[in-house]
N, C-alpha and C. Protein backbone atom coordinates (compact mmCIF):
# COMPACT_ATOMS: atom_id res chain seq x y z
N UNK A 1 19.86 14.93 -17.27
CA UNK A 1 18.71 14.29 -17.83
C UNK A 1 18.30 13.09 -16.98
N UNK A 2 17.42 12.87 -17.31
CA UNK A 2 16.51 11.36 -16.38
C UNK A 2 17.17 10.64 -16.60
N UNK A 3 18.08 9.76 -17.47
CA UNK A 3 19.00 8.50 -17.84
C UNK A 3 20.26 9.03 -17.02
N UNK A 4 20.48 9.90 -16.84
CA UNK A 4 21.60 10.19 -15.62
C UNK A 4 21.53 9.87 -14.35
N UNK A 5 20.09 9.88 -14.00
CA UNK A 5 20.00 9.73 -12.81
C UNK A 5 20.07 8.28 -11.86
N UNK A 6 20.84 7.69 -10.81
CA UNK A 6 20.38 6.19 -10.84
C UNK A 6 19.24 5.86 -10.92
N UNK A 7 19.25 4.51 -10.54
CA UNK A 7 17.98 3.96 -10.74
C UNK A 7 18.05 3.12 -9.45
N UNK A 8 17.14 3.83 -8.38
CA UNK A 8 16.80 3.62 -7.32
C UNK A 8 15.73 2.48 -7.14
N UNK A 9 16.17 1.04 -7.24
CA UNK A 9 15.25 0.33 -6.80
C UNK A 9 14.44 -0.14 -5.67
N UNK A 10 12.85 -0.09 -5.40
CA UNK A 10 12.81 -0.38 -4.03
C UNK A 10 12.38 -1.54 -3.98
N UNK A 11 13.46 -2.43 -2.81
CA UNK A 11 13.06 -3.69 -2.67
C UNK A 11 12.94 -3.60 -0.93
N UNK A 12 12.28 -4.97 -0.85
CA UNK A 12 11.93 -5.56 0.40
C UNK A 12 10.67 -4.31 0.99
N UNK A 13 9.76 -3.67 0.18
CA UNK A 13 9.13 -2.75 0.80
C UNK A 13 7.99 -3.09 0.20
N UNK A 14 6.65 -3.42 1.20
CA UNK A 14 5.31 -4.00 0.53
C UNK A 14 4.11 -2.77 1.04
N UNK A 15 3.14 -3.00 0.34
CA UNK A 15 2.08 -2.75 0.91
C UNK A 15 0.96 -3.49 0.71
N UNK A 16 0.25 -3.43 1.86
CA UNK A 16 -1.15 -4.88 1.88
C UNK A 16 -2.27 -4.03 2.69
N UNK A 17 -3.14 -4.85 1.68
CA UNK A 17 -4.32 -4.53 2.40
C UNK A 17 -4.68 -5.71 3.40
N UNK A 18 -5.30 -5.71 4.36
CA UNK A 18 -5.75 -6.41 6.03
C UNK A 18 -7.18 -6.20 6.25
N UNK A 19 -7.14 -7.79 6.50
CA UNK A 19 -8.65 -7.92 6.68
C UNK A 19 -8.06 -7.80 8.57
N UNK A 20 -8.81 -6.75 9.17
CA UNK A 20 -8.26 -6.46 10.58
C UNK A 20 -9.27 -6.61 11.52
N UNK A 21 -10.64 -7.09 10.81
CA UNK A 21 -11.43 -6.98 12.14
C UNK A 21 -12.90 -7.99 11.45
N UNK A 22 -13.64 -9.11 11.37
CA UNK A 22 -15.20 -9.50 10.95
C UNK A 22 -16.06 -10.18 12.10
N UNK A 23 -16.76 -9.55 11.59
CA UNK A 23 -17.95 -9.97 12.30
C UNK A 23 -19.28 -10.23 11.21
N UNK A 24 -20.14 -10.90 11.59
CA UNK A 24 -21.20 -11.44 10.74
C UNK A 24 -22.13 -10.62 10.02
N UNK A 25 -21.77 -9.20 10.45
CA UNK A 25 -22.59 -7.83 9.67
C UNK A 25 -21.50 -6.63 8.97
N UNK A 26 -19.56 -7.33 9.59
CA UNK A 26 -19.10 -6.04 8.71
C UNK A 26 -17.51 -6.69 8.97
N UNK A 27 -16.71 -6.29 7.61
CA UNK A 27 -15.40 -6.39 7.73
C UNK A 27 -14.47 -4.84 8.12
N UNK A 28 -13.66 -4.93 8.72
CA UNK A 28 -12.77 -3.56 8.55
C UNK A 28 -11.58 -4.04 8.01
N UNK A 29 -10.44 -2.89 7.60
CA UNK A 29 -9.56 -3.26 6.36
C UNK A 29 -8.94 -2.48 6.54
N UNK A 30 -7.65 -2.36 6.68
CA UNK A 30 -6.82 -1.36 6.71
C UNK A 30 -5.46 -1.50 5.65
N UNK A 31 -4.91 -0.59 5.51
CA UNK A 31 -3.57 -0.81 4.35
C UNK A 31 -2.84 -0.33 5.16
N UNK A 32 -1.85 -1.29 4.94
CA UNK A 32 -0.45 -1.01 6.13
C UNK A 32 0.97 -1.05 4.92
N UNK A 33 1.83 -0.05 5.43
CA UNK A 33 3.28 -0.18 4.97
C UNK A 33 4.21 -1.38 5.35
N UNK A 34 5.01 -1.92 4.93
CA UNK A 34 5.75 -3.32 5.42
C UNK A 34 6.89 -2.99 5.08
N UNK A 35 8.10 -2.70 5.77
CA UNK A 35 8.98 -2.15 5.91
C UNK A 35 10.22 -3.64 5.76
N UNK A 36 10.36 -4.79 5.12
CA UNK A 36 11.45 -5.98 5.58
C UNK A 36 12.83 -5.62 5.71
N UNK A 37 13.38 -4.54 5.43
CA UNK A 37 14.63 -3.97 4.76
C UNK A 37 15.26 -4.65 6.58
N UNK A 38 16.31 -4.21 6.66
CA UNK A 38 17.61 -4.51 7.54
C UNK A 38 18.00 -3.02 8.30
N UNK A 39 16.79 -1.82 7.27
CA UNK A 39 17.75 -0.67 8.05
C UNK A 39 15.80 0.32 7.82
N UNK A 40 16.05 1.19 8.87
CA UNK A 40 15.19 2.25 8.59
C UNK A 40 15.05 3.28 7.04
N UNK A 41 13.40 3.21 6.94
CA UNK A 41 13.40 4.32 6.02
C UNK A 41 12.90 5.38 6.45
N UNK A 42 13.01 7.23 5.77
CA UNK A 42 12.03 8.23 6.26
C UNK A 42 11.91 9.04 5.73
N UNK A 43 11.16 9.78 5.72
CA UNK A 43 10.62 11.00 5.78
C UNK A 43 9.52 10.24 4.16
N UNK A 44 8.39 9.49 4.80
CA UNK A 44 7.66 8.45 4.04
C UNK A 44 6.55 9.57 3.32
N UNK A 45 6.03 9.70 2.01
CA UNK A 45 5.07 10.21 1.56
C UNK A 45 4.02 9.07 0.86
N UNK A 46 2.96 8.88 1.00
CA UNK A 46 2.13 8.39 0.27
C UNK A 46 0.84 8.75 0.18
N UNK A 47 0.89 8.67 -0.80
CA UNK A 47 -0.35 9.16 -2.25
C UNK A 47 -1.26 8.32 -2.04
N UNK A 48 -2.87 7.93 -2.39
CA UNK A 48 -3.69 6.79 -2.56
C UNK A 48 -5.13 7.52 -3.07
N UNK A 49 -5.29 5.96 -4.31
CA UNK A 49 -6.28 7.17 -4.83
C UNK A 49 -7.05 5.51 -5.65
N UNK A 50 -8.21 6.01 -5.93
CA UNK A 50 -8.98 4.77 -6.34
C UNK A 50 -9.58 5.46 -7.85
N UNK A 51 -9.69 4.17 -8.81
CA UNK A 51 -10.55 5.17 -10.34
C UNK A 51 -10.79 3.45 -11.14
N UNK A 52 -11.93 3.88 -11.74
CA UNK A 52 -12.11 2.61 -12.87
C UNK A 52 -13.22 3.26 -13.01
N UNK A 53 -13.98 2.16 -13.44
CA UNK A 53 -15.60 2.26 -13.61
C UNK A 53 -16.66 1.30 -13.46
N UNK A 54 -17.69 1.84 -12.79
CA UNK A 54 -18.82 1.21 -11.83
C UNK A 54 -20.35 1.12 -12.72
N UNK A 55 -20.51 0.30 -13.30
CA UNK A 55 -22.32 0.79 -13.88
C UNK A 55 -21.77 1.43 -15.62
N UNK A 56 -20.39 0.94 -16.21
CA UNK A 56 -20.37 1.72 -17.03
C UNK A 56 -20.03 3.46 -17.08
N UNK A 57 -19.91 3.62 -15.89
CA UNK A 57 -19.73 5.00 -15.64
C UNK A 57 -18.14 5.18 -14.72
N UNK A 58 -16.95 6.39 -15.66
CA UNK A 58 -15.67 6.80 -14.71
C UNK A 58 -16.37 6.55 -13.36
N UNK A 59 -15.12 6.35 -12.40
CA UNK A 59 -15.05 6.37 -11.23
C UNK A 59 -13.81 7.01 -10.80
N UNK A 60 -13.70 7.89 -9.68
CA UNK A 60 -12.45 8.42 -9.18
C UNK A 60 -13.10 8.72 -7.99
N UNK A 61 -11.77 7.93 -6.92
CA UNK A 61 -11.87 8.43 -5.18
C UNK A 61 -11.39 10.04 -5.21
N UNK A 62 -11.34 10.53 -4.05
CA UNK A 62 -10.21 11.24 -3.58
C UNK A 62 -9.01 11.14 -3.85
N UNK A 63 -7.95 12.03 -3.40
CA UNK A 63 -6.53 11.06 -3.52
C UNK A 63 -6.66 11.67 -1.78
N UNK A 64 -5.34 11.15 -1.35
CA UNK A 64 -5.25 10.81 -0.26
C UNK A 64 -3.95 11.21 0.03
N UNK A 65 -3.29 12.13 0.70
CA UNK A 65 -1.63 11.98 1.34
C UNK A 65 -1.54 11.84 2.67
N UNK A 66 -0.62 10.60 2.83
CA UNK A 66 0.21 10.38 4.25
C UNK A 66 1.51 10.48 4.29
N UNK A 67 2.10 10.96 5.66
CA UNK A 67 3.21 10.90 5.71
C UNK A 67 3.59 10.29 6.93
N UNK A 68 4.69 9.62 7.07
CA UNK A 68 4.92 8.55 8.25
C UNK A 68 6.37 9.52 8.40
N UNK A 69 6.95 9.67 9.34
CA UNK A 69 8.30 10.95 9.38
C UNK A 69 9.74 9.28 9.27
N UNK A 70 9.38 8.37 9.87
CA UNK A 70 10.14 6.79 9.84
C UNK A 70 9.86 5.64 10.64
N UNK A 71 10.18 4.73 9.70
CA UNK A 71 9.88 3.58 9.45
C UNK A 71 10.78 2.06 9.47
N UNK A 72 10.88 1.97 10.77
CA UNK A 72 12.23 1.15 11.87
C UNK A 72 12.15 0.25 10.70
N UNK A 73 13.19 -0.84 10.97
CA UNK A 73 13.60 -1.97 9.84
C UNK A 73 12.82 -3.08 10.61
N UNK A 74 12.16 -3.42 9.74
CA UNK A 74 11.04 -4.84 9.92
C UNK A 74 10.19 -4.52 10.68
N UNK A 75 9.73 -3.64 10.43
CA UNK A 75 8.19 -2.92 11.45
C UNK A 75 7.31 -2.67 10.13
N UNK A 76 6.13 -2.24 10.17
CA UNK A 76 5.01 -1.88 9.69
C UNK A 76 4.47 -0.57 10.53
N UNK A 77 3.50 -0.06 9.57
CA UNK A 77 2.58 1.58 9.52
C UNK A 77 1.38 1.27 8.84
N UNK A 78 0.14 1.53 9.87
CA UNK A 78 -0.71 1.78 9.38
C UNK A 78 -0.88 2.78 8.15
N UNK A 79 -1.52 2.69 6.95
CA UNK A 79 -1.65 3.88 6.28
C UNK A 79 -2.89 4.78 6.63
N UNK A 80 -4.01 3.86 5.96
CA UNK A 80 -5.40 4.30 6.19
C UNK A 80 -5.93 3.18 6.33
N UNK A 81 -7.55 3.68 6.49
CA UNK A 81 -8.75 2.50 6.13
C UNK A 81 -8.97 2.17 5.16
N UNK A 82 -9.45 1.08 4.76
CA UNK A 82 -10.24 1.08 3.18
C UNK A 82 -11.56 0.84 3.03
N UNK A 83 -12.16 0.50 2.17
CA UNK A 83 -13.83 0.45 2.54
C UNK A 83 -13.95 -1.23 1.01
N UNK A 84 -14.68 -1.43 1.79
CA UNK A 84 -14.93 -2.72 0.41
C UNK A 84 -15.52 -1.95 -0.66
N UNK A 85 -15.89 -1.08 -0.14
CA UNK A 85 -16.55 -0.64 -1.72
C UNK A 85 -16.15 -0.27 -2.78
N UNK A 86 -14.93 0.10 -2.65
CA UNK A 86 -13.78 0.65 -3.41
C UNK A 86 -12.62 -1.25 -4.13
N UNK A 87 -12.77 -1.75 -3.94
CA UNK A 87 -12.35 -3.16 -4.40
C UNK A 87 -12.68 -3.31 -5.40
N UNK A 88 -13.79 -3.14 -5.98
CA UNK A 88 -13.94 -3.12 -7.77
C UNK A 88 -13.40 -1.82 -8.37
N UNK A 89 -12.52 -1.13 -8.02
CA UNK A 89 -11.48 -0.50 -8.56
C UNK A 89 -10.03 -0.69 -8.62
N UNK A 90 -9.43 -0.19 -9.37
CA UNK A 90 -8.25 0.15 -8.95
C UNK A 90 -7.33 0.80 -7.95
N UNK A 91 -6.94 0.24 -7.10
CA UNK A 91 -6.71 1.15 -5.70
C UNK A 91 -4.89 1.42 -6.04
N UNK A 92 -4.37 2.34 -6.19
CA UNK A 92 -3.22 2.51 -6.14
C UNK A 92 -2.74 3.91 -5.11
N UNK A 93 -1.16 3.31 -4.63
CA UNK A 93 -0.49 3.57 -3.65
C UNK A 93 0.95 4.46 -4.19
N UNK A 94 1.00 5.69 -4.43
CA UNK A 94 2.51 5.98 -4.63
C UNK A 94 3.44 6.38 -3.54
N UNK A 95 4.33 6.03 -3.44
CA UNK A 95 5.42 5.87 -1.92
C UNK A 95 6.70 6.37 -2.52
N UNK A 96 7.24 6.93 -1.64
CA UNK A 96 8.31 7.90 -1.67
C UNK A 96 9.34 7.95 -0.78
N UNK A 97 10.20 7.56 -0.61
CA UNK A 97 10.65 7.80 0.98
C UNK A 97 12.30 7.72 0.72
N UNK A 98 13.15 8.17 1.61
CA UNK A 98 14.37 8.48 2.28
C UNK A 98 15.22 7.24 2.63
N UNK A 99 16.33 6.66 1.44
CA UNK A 99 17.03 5.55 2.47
C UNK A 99 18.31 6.15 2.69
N UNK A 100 18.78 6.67 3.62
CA UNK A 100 20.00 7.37 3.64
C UNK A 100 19.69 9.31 3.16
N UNK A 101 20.46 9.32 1.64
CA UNK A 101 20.49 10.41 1.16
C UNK A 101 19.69 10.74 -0.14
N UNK A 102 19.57 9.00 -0.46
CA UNK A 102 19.03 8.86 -1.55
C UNK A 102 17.24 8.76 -1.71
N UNK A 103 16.60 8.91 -2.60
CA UNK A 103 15.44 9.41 -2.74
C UNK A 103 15.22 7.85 -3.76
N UNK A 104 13.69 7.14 -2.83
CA UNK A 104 13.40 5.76 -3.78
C UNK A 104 12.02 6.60 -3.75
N UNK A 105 11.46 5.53 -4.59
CA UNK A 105 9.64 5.91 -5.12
C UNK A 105 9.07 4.31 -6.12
N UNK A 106 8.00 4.28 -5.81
CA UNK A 106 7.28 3.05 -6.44
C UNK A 106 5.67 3.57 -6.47
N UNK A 107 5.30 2.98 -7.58
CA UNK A 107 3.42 3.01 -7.56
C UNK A 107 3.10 1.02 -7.62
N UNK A 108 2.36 1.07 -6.16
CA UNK A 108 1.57 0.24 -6.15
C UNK A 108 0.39 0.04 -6.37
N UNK A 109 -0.28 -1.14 -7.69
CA UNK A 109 -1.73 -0.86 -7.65
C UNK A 109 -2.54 -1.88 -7.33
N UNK A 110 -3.38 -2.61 -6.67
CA UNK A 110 -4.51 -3.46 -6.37
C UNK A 110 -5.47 -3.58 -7.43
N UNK A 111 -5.17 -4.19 -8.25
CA UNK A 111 -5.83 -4.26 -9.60
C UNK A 111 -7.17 -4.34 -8.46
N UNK A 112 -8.74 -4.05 -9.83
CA UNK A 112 -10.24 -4.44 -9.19
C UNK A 112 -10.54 -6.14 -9.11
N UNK A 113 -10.94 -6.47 -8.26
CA UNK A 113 -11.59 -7.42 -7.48
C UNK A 113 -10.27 -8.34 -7.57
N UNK A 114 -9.00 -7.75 -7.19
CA UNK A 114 -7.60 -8.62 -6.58
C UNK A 114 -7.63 -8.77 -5.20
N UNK A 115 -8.36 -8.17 -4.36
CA UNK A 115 -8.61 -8.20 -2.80
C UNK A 115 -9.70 -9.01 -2.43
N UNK A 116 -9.55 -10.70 -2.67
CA UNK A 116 -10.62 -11.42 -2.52
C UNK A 116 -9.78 -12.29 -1.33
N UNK A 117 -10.67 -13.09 -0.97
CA UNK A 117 -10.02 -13.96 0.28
C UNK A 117 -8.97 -15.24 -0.59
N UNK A 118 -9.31 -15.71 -2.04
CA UNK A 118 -8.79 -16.51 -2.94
C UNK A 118 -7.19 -15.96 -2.87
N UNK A 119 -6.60 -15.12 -2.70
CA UNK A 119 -5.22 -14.07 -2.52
C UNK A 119 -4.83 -13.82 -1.42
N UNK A 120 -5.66 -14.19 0.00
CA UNK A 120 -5.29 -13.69 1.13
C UNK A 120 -3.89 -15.16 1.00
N UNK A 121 -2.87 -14.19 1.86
CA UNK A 121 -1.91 -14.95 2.53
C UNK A 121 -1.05 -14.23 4.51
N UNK A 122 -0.54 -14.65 5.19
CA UNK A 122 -0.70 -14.37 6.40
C UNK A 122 0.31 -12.88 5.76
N UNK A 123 -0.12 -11.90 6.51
CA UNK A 123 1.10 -10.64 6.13
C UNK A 123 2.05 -10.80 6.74
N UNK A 124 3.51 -10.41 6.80
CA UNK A 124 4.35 -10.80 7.57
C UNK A 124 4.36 -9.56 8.53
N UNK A 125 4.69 -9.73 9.51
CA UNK A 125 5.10 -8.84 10.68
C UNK A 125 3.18 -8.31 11.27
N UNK A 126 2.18 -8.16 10.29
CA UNK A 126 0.99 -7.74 11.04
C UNK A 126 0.76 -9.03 11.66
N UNK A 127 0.98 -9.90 10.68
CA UNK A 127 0.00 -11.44 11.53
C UNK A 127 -1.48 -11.26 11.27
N UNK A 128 -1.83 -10.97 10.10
CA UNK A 128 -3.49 -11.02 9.78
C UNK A 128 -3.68 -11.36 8.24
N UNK A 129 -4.57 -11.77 7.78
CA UNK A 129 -4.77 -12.35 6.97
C UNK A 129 -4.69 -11.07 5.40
N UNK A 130 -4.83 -11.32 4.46
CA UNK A 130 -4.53 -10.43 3.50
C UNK A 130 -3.89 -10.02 1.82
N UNK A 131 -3.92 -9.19 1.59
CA UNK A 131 -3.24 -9.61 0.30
C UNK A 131 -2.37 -8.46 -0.10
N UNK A 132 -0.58 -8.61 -0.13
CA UNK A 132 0.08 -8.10 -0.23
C UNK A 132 0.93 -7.72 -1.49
N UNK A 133 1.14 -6.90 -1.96
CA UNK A 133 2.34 -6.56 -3.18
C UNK A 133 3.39 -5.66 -3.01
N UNK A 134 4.65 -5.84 -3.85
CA UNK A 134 5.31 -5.19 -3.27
C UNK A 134 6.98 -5.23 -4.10
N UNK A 135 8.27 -5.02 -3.85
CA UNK A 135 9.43 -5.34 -4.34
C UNK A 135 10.06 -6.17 -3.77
C-alpha cells in the first residue's frame, strides 16, 4: 500500500523562472532546474502545464514533457521558455527524477501574478535575476 512506501523527500532541488534577456520592447524568460544537492540526479522527467482563468473564462495551456537524462550536483538545466502571458495563471512544474535507486517526485506551482519583479531574487548558480521555489 502507499503508507508502505517511504517517503522520498526532495530537498535542495528548485525551480525558477529567469528574467534572461530585456530590452525596451520585450522580456525573455526561461525556467531552469537548480540542482544544489552534493551528488547528481537522473533520468529527470518534467511535466508543465498552465490553467486558471482569464476574462472570467477556464484557461488551460498545453502540458508540456521534458526530460533531462542528468543533472551534475550544483549545476542547472534549462527547461523551457515561458511567455508573460501565461503569469496570470497558474504555472505548475511536476519533476521526477532518479537519486541513486530511489524514485523522488514534487509538484511545483507559480501561483498567478507571483512572477513580478517585487519576488525577484539573484538565482543561485544562473546569476540572473528571478523568482525561485523549491525544497
Amino acid at each position: 500500500m502507499k503508507k508502505d512506501l517511504p517517503e522520498n523527500l526532495v530537498e535542495d532541488i528548485f525551480i525558477a523562472v529567469v528574467l534572461e534577456n530585456e530590452t525596451p520592447h520585450a522580456k525573455s524568460w526561461g525556467v531552469y532546474l537548480i540542482n544544489l544537492k552534493e551528488t547528481a540526479i537522473e533520468t529527470i522527467l518534467v511535466t508543465s502545464k498552465g490553467y486558471g482563468e482569464r476574462n472570467g473564462e477556464e484557461v488551460k495551456t498545453s502540458v508540456l514533457r521534458h526530460m533531462i537524462p542528468t543533472l551534475e550536483a550544483k549545476s542547472f538545466a534549462k527547461i523551457e521558455m515561458i511567455d508573460e502571458e501565461v503569469f496570470g495563471l497558474s504555472n505548475e512544474y511536476w519533476l521526477s527524477y532518479y537519486l541513486g535507486k530511489d524514485i523522488y517526485d514534487k509538484k511545483f506551482i507559480f501561483l498567478p501574478e507571483s512572477i513580478v519583479e517585487s519576488n525577484f531574487i539573484k538565482i543561485p548558480l544562473v546569476n540572473m535575476p528571478g523568482v525561485m521555489i523549491g525544497a
